[in-house]
Structure formats: C-alpha cells, structure tokens
N, C-alpha and C. Protein backbone atom coordinates (compact mmCIF):
# COMPACT_ATOMS: atom_id res chain seq x y z
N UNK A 1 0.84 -1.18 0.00
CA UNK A 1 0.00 0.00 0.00
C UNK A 1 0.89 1.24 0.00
N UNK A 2 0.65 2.16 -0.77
CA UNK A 2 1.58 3.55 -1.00
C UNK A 2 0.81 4.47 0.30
N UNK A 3 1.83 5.51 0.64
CA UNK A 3 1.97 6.16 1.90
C UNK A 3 0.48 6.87 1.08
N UNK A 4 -0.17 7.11 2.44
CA UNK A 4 -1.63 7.98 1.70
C UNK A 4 -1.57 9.40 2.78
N UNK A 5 -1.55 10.18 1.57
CA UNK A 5 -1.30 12.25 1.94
C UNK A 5 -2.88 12.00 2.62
N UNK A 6 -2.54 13.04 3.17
CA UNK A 6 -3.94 13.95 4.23
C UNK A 6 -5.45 14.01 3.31
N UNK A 7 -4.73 14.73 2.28
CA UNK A 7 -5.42 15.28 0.68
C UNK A 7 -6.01 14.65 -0.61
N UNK A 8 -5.13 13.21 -0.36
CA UNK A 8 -5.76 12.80 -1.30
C UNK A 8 -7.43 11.81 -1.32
N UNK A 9 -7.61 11.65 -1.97
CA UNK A 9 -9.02 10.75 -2.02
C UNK A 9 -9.08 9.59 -1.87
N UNK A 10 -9.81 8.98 -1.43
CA UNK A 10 -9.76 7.89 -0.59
C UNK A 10 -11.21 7.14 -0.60
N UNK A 11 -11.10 5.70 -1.26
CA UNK A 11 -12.07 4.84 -1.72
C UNK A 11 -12.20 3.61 -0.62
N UNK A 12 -13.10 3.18 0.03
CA UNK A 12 -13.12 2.19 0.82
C UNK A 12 -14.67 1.42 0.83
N UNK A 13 -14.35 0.23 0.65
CA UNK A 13 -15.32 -0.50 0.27
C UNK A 13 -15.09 -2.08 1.09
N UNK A 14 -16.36 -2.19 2.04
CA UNK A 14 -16.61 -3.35 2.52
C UNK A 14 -18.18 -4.15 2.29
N UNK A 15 -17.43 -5.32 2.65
CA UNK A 15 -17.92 -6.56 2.67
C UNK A 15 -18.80 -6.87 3.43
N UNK A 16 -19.91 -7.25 4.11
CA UNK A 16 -20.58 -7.38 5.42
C UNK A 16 -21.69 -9.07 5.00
N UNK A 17 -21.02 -10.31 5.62
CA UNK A 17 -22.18 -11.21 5.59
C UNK A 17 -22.78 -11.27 6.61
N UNK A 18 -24.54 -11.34 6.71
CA UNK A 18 -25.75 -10.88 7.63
C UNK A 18 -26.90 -11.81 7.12
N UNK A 19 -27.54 -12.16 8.08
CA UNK A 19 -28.67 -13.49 8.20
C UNK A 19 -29.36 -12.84 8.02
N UNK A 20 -29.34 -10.99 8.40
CA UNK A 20 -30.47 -10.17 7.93
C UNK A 20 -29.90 -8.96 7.31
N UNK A 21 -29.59 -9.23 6.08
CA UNK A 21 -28.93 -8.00 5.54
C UNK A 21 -29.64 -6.59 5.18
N UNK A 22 -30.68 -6.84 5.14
CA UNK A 22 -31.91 -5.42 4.73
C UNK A 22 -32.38 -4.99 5.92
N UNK A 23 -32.16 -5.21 7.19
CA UNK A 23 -32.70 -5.25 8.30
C UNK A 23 -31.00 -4.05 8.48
N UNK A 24 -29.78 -4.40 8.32
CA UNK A 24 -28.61 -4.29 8.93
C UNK A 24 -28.38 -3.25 7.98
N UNK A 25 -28.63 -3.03 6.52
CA UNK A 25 -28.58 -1.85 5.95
C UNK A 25 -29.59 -0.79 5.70
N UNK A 26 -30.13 -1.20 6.43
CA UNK A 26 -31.28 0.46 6.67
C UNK A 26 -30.86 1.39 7.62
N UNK A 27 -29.48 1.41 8.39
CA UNK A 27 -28.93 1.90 9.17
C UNK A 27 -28.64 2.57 8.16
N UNK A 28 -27.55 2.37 7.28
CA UNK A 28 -26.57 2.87 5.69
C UNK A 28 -27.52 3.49 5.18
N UNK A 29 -28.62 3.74 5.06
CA UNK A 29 -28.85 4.60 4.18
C UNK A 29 -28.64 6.34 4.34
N UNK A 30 -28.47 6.67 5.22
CA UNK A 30 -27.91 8.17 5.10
C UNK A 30 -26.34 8.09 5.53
N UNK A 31 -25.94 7.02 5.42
CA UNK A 31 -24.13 7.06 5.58
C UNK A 31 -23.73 6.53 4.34
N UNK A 32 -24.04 5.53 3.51
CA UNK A 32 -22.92 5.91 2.65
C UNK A 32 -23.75 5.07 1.09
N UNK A 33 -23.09 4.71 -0.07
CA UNK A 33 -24.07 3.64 -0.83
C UNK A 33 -23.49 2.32 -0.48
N UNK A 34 -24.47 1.82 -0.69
CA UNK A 34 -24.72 0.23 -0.50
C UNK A 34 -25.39 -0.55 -0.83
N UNK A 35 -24.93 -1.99 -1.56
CA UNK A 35 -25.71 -2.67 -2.48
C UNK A 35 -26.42 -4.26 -1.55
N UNK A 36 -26.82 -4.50 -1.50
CA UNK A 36 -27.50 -5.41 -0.78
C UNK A 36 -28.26 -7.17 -0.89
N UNK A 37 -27.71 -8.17 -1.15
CA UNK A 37 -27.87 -9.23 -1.68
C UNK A 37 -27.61 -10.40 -0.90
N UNK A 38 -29.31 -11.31 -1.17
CA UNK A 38 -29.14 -12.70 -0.58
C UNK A 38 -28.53 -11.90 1.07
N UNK A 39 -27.46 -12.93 1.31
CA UNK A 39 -26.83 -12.83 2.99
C UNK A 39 -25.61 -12.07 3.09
N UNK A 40 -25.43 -10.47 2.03
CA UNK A 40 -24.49 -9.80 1.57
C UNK A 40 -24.21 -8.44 1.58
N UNK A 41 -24.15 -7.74 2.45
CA UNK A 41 -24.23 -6.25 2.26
C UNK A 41 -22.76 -5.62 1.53
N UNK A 42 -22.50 -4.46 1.06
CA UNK A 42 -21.33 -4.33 0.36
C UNK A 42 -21.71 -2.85 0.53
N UNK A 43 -20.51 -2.14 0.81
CA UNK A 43 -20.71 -0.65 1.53
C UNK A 43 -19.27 -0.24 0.86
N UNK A 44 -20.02 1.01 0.23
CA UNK A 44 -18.54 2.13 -0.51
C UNK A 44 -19.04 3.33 0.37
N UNK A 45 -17.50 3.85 0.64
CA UNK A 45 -17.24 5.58 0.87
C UNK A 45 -16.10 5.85 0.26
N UNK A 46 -16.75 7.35 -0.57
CA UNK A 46 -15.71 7.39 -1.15
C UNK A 46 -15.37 9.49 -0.34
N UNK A 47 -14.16 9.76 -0.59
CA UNK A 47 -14.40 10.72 0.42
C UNK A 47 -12.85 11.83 -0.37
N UNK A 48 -12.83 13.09 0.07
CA UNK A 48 -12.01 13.88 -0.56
C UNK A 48 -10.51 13.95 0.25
N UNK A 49 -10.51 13.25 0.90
CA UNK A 49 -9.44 13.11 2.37
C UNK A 49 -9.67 12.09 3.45
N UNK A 50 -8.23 11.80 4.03
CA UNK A 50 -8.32 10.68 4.84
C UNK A 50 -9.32 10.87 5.88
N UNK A 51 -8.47 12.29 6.09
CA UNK A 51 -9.98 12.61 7.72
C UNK A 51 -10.84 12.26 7.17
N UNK A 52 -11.81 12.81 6.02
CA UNK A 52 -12.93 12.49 5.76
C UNK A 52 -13.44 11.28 5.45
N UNK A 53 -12.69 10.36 5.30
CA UNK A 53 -12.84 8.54 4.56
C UNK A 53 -12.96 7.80 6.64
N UNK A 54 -11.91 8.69 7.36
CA UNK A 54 -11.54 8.10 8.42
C UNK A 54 -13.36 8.70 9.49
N UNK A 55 -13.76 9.70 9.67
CA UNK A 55 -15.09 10.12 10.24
C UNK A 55 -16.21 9.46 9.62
N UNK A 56 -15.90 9.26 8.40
CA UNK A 56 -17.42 8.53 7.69
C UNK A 56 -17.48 7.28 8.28
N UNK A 57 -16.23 6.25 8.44
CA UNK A 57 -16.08 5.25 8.11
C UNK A 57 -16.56 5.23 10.19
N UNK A 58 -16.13 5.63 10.83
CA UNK A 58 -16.41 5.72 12.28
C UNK A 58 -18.09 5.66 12.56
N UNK A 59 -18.50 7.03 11.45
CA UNK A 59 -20.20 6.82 11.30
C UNK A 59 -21.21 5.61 11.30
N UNK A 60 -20.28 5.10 9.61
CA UNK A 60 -20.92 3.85 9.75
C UNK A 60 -20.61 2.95 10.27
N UNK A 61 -19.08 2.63 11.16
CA UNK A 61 -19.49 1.36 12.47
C UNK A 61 -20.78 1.74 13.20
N UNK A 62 -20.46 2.84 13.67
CA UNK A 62 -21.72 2.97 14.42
C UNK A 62 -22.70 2.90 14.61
N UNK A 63 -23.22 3.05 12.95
CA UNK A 63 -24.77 2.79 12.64
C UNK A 63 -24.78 1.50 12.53
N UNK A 64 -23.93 0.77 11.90
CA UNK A 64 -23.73 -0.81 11.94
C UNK A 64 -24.00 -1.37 13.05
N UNK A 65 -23.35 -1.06 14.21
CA UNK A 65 -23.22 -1.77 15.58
C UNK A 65 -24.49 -1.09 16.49
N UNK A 66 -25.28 0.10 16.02
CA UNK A 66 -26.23 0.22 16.16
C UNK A 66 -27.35 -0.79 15.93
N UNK A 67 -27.54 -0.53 14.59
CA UNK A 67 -28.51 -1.68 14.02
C UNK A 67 -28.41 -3.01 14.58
N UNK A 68 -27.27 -4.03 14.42
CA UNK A 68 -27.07 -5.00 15.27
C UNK A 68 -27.57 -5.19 16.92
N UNK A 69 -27.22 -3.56 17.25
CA UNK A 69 -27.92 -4.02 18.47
C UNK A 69 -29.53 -4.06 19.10
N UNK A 70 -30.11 -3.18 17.99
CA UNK A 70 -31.41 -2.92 18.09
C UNK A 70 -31.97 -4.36 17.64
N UNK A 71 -31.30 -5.13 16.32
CA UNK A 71 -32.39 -6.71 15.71
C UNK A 71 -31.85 -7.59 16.98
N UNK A 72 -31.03 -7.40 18.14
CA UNK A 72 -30.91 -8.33 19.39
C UNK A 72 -31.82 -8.47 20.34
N UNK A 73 -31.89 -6.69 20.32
CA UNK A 73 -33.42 -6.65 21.43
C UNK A 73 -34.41 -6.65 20.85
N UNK A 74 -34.65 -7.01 19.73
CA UNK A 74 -36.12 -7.23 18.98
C UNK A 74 -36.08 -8.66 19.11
N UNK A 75 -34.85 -9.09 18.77
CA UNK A 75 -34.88 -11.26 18.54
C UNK A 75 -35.34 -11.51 20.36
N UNK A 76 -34.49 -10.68 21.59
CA UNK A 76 -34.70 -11.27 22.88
C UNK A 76 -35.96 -10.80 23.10
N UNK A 77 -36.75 -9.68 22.41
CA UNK A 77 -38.09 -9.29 22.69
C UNK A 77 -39.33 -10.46 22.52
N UNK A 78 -38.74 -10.63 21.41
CA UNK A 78 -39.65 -11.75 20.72
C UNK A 78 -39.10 -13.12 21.05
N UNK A 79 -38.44 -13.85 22.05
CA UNK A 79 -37.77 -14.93 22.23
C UNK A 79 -37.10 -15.73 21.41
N UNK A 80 -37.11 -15.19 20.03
CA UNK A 80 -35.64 -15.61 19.15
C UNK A 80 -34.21 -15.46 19.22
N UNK A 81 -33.82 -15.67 20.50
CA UNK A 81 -32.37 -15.53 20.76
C UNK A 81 -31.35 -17.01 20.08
C-alpha cells in the first residue's frame, strides 16, 4: 500500500455477511451507498481526504453496531435468541 497524503481521495469499500442484511442496511442509508444481496451487504465511501474517509467510516461502524444491536433486542423481545 503507497503512503496515503492527508489530501488525497480515498475509496473504501466493505464486505458485510448478515442473516439479515436489509434489516442491517437500513442503518446505511444516510451514511454511505450500498448494495445489498441474498446474505451480503457491500458498503462504498468514497471521500475527498483521509480525515474524511476516516469520520465517515467511524459513522458507519456505528450505525452498523447500532442496528445490530437494536435486531438483538427485537430477537430477545420476541424470544428468538
């Protein structure tokens, strides 16, 4: 991997397998695009700077590990644990 400037642009794209993937990307929809398939989520940011690739990308753990935690207390709500 080449040294990456402050400035330059910055593409990052993950992978996410999920038993409920449309459930886990309705978080993503005001963080970043994302394509969604079968047991497959796939998430791009693309951003004008590292800071900016590095804050987005913080966003969407969050909404990620959000969502995850909200379909837990819906599965223990409903006794699907």
């Amino acid at each position: 991997m080449k040294d990456q400037k402050r400035n330059e642009s910055v593409e990052l794209t993950l992978s996410i397998e999920h038993s409920e993937p449309e459930a886990i990307s309705s978080a993503l929809v005001t963080e970043a695009d994302f394509s969604c398939s079968s047991q497959l989520i796939t998430v791009s940011i693309e951003t004008e700077s590292f800071n900016d690739a590095r804050a987005r990308w913080n966003s969407l753990m969050r909404a990620l590990i959000a969502s995850e935690h909200s379909l837990e207390a819906t599965r223990r709500g409903l006794g699907h644990e």
